[in-house]
N, C-alpha and C. Protein backbone atom coordinates (compact mmCIF):
# COMPACT_ATOMS: atom_id res chain seq x y z
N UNK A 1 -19.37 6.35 25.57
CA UNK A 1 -19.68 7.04 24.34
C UNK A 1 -19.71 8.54 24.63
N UNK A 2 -18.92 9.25 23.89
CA UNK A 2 -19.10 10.61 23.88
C UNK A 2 -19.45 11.58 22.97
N UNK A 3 -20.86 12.06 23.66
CA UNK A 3 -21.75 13.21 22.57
C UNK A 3 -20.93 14.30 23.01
N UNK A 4 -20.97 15.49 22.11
CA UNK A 4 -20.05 16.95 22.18
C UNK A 4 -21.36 17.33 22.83
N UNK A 5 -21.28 18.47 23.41
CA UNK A 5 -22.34 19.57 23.51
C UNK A 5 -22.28 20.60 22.59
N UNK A 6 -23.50 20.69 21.88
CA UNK A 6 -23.78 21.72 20.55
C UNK A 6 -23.91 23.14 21.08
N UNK A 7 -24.02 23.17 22.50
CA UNK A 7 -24.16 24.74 22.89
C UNK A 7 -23.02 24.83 23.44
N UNK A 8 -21.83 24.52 23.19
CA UNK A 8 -20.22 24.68 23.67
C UNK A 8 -19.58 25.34 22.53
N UNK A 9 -20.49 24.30 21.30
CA UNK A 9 -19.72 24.99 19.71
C UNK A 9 -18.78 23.56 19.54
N UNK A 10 -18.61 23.66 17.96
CA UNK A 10 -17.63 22.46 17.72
C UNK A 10 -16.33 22.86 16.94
N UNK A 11 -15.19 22.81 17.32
CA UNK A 11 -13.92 23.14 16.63
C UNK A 11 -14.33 22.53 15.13
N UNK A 12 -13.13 23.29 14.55
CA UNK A 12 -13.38 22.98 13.09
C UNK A 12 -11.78 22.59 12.22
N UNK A 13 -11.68 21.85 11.69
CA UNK A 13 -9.78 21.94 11.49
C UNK A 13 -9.88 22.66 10.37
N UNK A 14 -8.28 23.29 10.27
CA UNK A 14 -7.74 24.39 9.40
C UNK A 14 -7.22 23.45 7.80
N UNK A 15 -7.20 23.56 7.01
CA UNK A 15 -6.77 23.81 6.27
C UNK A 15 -5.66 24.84 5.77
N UNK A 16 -4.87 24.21 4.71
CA UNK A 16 -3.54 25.38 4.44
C UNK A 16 -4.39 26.13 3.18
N UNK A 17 -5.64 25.52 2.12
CA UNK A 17 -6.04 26.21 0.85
C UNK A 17 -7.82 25.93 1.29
N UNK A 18 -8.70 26.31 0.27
CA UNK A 18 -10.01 26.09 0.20
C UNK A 18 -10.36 24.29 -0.11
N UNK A 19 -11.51 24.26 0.24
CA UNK A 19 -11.73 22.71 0.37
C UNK A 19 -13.34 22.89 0.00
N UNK A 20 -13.89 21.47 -0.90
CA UNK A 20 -15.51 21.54 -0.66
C UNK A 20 -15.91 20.52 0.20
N UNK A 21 -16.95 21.26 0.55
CA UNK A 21 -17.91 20.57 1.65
C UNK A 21 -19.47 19.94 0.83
N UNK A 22 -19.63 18.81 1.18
CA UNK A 22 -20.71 17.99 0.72
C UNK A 22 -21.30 17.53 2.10
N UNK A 23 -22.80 17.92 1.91
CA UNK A 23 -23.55 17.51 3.38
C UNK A 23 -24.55 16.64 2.50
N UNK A 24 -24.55 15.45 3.98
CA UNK A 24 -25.97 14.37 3.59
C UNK A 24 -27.01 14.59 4.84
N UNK A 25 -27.67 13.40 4.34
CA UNK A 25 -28.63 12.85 5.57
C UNK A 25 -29.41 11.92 5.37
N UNK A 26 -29.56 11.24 7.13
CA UNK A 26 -30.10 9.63 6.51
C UNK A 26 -30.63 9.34 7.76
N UNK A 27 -32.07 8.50 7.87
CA UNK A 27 -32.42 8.37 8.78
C UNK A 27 -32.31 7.16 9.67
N UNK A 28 -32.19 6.75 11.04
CA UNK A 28 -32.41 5.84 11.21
C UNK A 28 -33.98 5.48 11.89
N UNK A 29 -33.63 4.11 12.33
CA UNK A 29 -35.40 3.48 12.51
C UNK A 29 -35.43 4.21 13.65
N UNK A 30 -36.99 4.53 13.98
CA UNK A 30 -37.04 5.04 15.11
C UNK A 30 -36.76 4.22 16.37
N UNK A 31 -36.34 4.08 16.77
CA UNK A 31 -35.51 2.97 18.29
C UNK A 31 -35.13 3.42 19.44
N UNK A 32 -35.12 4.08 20.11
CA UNK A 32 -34.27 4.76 20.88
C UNK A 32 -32.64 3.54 21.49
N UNK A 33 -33.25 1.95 21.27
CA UNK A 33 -32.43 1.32 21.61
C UNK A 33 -30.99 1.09 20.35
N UNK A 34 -31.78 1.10 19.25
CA UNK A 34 -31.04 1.28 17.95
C UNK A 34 -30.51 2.16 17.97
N UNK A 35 -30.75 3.42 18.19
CA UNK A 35 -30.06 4.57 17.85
C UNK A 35 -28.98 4.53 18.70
N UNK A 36 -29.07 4.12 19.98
CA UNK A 36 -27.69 4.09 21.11
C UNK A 36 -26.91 3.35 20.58
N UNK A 37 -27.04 2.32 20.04
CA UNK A 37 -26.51 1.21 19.87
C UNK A 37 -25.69 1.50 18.60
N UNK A 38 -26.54 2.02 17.79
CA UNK A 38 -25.76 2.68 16.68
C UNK A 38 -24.53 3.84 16.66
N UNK A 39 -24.74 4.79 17.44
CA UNK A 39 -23.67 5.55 18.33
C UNK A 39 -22.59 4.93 18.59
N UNK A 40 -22.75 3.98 19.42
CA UNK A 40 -21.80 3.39 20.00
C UNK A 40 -21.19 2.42 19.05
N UNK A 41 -21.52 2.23 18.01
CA UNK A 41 -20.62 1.42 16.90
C UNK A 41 -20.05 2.56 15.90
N UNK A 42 -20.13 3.94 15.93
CA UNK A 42 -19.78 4.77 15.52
C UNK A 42 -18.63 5.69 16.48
N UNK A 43 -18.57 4.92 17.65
CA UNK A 43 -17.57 5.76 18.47
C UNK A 43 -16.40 5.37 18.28
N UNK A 44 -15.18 5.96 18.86
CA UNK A 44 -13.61 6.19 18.21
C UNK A 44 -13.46 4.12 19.19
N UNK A 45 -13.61 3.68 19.58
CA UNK A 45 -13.30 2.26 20.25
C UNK A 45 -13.74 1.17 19.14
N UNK A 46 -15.15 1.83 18.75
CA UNK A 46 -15.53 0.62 17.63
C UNK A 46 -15.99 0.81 16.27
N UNK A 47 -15.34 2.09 15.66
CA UNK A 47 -15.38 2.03 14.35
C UNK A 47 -14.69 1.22 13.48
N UNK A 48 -14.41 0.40 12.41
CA UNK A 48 -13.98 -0.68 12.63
C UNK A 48 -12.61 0.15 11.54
N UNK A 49 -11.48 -0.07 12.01
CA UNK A 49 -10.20 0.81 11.56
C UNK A 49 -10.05 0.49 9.83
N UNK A 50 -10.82 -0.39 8.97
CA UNK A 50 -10.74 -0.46 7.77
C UNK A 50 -11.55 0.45 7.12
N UNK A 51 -12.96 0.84 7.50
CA UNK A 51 -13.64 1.49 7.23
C UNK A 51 -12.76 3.22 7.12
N UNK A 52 -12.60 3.88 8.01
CA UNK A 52 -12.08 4.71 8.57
C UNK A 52 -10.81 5.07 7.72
N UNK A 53 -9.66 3.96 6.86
CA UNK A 53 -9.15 4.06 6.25
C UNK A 53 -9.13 4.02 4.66
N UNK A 54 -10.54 3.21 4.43
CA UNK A 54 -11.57 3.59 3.19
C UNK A 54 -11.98 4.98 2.39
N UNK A 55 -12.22 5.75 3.81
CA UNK A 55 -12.84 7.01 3.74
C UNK A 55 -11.74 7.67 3.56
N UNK A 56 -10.49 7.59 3.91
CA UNK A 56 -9.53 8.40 3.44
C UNK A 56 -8.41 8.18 2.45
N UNK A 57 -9.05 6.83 2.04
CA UNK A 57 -8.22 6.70 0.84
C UNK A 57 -9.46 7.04 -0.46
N UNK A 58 -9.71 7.25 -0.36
CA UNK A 58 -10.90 7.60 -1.70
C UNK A 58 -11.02 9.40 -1.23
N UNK A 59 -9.57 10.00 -0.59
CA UNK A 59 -9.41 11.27 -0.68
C UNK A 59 -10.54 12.16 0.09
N UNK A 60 -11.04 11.87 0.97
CA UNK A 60 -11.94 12.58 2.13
C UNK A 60 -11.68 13.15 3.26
N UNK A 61 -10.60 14.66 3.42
CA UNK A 61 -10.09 14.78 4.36
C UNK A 61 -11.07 14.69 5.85
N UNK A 62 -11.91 15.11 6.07
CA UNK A 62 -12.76 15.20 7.26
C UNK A 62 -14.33 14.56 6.82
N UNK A 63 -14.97 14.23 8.10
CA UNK A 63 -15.99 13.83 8.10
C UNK A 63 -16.42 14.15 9.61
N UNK A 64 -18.12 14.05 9.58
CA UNK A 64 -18.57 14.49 10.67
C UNK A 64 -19.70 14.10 10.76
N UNK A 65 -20.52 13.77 11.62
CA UNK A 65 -21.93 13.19 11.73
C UNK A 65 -22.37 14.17 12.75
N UNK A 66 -23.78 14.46 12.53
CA UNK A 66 -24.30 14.77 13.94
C UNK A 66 -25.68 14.24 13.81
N UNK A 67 -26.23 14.35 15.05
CA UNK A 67 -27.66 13.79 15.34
C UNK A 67 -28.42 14.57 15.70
N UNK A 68 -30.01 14.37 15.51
CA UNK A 68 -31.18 14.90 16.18
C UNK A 68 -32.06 13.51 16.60
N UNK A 69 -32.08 13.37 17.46
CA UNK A 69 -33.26 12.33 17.40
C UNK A 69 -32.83 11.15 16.46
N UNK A 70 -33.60 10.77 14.99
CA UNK A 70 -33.14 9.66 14.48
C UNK A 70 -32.82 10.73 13.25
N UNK A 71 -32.84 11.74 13.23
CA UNK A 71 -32.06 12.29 11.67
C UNK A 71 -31.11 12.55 12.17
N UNK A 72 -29.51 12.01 10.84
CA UNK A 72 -28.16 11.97 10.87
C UNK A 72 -28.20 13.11 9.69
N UNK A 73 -27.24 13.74 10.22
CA UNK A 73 -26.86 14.82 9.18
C UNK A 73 -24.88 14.78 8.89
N UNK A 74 -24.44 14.67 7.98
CA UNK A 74 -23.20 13.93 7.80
C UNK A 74 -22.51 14.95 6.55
N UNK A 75 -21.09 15.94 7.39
CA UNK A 75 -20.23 16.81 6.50
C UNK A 75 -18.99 16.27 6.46
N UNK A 76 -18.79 16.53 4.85
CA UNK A 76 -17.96 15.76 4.30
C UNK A 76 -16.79 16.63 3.79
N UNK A 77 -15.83 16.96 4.21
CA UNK A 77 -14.99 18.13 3.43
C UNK A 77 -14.01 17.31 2.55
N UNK A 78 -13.10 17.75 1.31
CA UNK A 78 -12.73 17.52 0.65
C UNK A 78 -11.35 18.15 -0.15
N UNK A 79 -10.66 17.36 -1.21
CA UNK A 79 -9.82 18.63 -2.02
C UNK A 79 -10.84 19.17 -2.83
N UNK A 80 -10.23 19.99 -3.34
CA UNK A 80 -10.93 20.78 -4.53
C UNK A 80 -11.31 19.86 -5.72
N UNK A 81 -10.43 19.30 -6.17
CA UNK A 81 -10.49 18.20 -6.76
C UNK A 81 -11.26 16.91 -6.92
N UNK A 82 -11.33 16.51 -5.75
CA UNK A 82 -12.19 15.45 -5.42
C UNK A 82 -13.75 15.49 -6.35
N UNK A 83 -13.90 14.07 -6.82
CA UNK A 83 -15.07 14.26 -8.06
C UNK A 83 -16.18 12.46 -7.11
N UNK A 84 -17.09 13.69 -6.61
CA UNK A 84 -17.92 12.48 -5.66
C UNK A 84 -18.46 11.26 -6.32
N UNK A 85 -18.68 11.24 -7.12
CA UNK A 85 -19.29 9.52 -7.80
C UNK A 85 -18.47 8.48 -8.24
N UNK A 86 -17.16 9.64 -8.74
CA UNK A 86 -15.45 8.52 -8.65
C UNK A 86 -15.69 7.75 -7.27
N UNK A 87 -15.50 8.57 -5.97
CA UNK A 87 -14.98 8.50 -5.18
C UNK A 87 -15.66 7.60 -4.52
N UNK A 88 -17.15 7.79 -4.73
CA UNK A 88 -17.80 6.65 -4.06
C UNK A 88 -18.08 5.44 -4.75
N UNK A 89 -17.47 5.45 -6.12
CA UNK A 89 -18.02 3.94 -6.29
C UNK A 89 -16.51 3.43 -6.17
N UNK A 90 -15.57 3.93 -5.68
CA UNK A 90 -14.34 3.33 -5.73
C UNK A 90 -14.44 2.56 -3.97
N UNK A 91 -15.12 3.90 -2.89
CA UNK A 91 -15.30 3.18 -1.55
C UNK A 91 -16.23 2.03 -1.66
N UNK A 92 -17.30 1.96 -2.59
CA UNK A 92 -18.30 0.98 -2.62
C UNK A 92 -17.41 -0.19 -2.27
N UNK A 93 -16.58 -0.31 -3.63
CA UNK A 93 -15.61 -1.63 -4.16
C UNK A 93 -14.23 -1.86 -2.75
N UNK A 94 -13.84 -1.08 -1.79
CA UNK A 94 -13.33 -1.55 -0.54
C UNK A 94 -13.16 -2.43 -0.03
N UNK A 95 -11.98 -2.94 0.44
CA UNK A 95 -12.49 -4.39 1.38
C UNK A 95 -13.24 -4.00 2.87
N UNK A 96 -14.13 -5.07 2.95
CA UNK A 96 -14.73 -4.36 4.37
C UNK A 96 -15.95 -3.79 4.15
N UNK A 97 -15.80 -2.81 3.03
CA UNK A 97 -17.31 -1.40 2.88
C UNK A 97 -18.71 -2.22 2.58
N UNK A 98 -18.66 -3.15 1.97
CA UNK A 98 -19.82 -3.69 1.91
C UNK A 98 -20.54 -4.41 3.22
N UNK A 99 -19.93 -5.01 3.79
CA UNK A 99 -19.98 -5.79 5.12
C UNK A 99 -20.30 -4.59 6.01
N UNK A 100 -19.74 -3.40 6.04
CA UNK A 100 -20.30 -2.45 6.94
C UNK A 100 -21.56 -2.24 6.70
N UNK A 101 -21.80 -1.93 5.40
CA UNK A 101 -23.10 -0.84 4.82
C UNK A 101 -24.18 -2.31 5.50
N UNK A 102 -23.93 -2.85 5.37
CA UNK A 102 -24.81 -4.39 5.63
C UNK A 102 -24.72 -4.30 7.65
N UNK A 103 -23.94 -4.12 8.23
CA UNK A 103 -23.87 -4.21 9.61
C UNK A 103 -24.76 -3.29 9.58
N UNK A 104 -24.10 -2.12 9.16
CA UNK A 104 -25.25 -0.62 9.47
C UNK A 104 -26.56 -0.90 9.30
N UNK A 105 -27.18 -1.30 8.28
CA UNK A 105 -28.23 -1.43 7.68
C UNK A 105 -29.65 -1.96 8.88
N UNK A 106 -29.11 -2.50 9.67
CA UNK A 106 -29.88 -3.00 10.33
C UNK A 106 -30.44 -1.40 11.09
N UNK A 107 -29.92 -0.52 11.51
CA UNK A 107 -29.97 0.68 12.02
C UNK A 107 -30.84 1.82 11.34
N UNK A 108 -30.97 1.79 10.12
CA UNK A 108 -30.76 2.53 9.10
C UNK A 108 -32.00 2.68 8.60
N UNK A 109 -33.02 3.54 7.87
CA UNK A 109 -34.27 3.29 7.02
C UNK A 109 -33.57 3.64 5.67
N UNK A 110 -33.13 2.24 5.63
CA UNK A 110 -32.22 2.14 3.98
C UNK A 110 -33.15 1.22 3.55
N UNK A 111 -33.10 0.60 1.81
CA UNK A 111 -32.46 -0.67 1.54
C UNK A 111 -32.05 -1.26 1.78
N UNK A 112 -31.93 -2.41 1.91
CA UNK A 112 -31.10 -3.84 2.14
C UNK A 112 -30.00 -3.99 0.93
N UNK A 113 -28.68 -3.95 1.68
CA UNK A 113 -27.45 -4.19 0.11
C UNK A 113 -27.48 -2.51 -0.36
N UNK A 114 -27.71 -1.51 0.34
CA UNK A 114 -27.57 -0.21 -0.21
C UNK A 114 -26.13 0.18 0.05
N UNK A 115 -25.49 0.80 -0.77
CA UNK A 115 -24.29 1.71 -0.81
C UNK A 115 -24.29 2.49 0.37
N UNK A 116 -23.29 2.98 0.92
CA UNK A 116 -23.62 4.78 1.24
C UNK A 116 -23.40 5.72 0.55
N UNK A 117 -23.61 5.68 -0.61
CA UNK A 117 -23.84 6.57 -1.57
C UNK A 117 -25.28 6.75 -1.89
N UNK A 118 -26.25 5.09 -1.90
CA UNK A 118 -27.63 4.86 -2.09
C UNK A 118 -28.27 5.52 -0.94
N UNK A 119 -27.70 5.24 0.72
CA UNK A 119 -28.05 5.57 1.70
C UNK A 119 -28.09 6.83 2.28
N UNK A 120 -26.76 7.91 2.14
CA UNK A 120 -26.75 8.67 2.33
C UNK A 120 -27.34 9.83 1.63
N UNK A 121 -28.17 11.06 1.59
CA UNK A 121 -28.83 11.48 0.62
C UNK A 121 -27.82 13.36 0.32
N UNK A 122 -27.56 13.35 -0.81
CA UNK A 122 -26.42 14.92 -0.64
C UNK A 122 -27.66 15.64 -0.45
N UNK A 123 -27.62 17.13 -0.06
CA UNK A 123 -28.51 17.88 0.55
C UNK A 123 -27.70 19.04 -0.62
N UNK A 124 -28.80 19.95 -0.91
CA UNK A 124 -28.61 21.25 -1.58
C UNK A 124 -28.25 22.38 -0.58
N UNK A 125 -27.00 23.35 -0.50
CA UNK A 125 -27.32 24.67 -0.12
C UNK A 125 -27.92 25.42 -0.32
N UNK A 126 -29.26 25.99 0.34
CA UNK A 126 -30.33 27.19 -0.02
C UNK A 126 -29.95 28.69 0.76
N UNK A 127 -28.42 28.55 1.65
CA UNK A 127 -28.34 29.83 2.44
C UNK A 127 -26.98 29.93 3.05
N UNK A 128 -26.15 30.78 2.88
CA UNK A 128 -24.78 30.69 3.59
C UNK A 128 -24.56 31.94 4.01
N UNK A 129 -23.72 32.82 5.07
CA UNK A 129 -23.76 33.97 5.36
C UNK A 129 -21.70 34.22 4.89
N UNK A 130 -21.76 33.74 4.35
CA UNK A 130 -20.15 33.79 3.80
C UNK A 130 -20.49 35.78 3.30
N UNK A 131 -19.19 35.97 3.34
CA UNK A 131 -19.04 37.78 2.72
C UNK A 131 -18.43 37.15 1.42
């Protein structure tokens, strides 16, 4: 399993026009054994390749998770276009997406049978240093 190092910095991909960004967050149980375990079903070997193709057919160019401890913080970039409650109740309806949100769940201080739309929580911008 491979964590980045946050004091290295994390590349970012380019875009050819502007794109929006939607950030969540969601916690999991406190575990330290869960949380590894959860990682590691999130790494590029065992994400399960339907999921992964879910997320980009419901028009989600990038995605990104990072961790602290058991808070997940999760950026979501996008077209301009892209209209988030289409988009997620169309991933809800997926083959596969439900059966995940249910694998995950065990990990998760969700609901039982929650979306990741239910699960994941959007976060407000209060500060950006953009010119």
């Amino acid at each position: 399993m491979e964590i980045m190092n946050s004091k290295a910095g994390y590349r970012v991909k380019e875009y050819s026009g502007p794109v929006k960004r939607y950030c969540q967050t969601l916690d999991l149980k406190e575990d330290p054994e869960l949380i590894t375990e959860y990682m590691k079903r999130h790494s590029q070997a065992e994400a399960w390749p339907e999921i992964i193709a879910g997320i980009r057919e419901v028009g989600i160019l990038e995605m990104e998770i990072y961790i602290l401890e058991n808070r997940l913080f999760m950026i979501v970039e996008t077209p301009l276009d892209f209209e988030w409650d289409t988009a997620m109740e169309k991933l809800a309806g997926l083959p596969r997406q439900a059966e995940w949100e249910d694998y995950m769940s065990i990990f998760q201080v969700a609901s039982p049978g929650a979306t990741s739309a239910e699960k994941w929580r959007l976060m407000d911008r209060m500060f950006y240093l953009y010119e």
